[in-house]
N, C-alpha and C. Protein backbone atom coordinates (compact mmCIF):
# COMPACT_ATOMS: atom_id res chain seq x y z
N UNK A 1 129.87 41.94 231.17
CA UNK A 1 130.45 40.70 230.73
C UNK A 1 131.34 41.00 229.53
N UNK A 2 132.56 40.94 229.61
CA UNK A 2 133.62 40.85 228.42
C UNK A 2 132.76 39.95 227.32
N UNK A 3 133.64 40.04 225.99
CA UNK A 3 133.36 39.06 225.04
C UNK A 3 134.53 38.40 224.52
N UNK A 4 135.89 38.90 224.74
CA UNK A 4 136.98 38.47 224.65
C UNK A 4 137.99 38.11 225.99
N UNK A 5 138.89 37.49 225.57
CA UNK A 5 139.77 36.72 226.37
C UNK A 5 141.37 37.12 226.24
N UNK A 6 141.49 37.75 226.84
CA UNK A 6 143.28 38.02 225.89
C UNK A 6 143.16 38.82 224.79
N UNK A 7 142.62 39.25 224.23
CA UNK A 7 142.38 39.76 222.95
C UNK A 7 141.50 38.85 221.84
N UNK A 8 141.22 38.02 222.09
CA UNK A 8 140.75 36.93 221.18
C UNK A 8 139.58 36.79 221.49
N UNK A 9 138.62 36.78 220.72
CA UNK A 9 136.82 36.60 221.56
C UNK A 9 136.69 34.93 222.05
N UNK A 10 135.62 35.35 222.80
CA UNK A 10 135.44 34.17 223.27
C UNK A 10 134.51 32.86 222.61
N UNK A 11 135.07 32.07 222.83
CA UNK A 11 134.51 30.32 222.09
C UNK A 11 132.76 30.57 222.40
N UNK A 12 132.06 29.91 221.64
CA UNK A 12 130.37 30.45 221.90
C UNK A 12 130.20 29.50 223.40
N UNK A 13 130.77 28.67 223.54
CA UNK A 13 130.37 27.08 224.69
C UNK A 13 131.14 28.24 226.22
N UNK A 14 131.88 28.71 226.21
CA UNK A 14 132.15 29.38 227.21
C UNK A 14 131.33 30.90 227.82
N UNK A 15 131.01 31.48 226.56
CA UNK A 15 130.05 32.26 226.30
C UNK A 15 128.48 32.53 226.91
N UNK A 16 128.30 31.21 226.39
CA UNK A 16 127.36 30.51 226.81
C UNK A 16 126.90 29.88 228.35
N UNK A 17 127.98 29.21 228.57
CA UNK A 17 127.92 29.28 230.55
C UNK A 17 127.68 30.59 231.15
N UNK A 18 128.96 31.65 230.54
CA UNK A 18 129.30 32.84 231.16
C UNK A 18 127.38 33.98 231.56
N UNK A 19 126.67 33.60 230.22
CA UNK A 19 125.23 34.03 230.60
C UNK A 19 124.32 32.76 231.65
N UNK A 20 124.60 32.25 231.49
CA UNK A 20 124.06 31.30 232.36
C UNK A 20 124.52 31.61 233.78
N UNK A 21 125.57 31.68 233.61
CA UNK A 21 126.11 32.24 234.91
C UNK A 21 125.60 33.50 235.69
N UNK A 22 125.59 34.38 235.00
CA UNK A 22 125.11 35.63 235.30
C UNK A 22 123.96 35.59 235.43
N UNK A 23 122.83 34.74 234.88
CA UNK A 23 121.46 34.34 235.24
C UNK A 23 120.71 35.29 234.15
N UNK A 24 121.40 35.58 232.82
CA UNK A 24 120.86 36.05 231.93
C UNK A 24 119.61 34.94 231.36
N UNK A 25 119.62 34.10 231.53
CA UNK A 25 118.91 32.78 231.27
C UNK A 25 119.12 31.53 232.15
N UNK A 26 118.18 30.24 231.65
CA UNK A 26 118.96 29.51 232.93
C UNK A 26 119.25 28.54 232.18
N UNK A 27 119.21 26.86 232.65
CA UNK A 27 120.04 26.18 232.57
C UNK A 27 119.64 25.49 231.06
N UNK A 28 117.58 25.23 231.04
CA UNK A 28 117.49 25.12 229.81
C UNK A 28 117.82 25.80 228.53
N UNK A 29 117.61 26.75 229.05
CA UNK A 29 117.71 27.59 227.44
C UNK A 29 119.24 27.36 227.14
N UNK A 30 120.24 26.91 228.23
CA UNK A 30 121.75 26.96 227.63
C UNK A 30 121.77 25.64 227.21
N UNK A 31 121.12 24.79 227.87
CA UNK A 31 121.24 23.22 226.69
C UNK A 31 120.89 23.31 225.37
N UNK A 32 119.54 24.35 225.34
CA UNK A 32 118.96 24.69 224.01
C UNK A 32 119.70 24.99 223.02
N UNK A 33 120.55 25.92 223.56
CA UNK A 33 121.91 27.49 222.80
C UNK A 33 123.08 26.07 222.01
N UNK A 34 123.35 24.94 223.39
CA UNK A 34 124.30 24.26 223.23
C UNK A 34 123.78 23.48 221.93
N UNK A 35 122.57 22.64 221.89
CA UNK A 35 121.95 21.90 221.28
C UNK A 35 121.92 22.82 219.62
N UNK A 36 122.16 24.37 219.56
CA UNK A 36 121.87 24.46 218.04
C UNK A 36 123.55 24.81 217.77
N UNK A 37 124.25 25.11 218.57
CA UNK A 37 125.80 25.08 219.04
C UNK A 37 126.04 23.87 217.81
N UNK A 38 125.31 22.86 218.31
CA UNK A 38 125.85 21.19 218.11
C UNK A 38 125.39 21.10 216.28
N UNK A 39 124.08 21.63 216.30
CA UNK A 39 123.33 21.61 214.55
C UNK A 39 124.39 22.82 213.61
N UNK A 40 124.70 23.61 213.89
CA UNK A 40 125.33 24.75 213.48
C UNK A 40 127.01 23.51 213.59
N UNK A 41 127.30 23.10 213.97
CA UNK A 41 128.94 22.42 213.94
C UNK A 41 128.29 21.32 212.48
N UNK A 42 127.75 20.46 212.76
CA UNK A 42 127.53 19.00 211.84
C UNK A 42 126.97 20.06 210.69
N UNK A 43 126.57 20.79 210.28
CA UNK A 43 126.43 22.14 209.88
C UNK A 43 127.49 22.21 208.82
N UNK A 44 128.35 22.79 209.93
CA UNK A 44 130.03 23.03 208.92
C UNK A 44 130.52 22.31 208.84
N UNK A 45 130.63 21.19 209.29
CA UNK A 45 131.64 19.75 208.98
C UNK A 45 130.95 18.80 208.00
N UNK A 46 129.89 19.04 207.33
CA UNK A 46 128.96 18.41 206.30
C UNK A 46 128.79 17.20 206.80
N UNK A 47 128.39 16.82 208.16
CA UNK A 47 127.83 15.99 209.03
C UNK A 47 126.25 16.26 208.60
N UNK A 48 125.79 16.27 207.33
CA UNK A 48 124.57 16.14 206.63
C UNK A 48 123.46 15.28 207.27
N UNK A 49 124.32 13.91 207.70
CA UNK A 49 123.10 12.80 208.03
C UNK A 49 122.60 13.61 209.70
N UNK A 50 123.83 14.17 210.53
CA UNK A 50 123.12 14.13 211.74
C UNK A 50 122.31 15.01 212.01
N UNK A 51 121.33 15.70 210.86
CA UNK A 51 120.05 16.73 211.05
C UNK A 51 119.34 16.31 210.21
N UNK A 52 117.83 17.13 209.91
CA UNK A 52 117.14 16.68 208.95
C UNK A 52 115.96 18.31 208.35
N UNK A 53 115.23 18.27 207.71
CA UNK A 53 114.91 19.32 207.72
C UNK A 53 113.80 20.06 208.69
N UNK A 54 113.73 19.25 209.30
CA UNK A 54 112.78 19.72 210.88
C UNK A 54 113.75 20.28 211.64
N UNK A 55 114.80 19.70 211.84
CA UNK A 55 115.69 20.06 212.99
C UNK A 55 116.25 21.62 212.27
N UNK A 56 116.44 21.79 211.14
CA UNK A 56 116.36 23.01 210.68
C UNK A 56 115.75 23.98 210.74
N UNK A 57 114.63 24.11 210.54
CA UNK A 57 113.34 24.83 210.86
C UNK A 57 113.52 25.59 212.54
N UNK A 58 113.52 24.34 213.03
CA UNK A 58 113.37 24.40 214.26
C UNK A 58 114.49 25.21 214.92
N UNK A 59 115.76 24.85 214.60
CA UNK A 59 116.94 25.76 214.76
C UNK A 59 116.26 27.45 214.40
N UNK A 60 116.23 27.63 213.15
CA UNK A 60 115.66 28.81 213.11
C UNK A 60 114.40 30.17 213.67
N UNK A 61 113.97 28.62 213.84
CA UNK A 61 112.78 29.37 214.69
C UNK A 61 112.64 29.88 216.06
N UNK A 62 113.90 28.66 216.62
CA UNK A 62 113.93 28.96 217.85
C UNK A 62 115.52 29.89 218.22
N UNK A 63 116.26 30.16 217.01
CA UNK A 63 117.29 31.55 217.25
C UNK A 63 116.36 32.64 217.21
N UNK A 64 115.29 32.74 216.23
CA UNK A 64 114.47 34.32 216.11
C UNK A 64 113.84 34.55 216.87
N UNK A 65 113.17 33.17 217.90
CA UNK A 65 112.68 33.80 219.05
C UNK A 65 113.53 34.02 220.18
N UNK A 66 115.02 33.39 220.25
CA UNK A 66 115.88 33.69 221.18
C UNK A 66 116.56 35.23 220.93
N UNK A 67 116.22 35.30 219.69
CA UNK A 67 116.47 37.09 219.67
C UNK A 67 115.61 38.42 219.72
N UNK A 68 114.78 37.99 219.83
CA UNK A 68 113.62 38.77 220.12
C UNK A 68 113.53 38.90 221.76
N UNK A 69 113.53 37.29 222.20
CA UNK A 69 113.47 37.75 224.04
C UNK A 69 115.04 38.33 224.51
N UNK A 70 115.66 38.28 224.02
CA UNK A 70 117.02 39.14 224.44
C UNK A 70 117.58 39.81 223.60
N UNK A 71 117.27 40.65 223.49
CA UNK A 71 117.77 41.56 222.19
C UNK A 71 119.27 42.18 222.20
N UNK A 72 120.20 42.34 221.62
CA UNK A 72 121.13 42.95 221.91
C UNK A 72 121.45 44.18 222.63
């Protein structure tokens, strides 16, 4: 699986199908990927109100275990 496009890497949301696709995972875990996709954006746009500090936690907890079951 490439990681770039033209020379330019690829957007994480395309990325993201592209393993799904390949059946590196399936459909939940890419809503999951999408869903911290979404906390990680309101994130950088200081969209403050639309998380809280659970949904934080939880983000984290559930990237370290998404890197542990697929390791680079």
């Amino acid at each position: 699986m490439t990681t770039a496009v033209a020379g330019k890497p690829k957007k994480a949301d395309t990325m993201n199908a592209d393993l799904k696709k390949a059946g590196v995972y399936d459909g939940l875990r890419q809503k999951q990927i999408m869903a911290w996709m979404g906390l990680r954006n309101s994130a950088a746009h200081g969209d403050y109100g639309d998380y809280d500090k659970d949904d934080v936690r939880q983000f984290i907890d559930g990237v370290q275990a998404f890197m542990m079951k697929y390791p680079a």
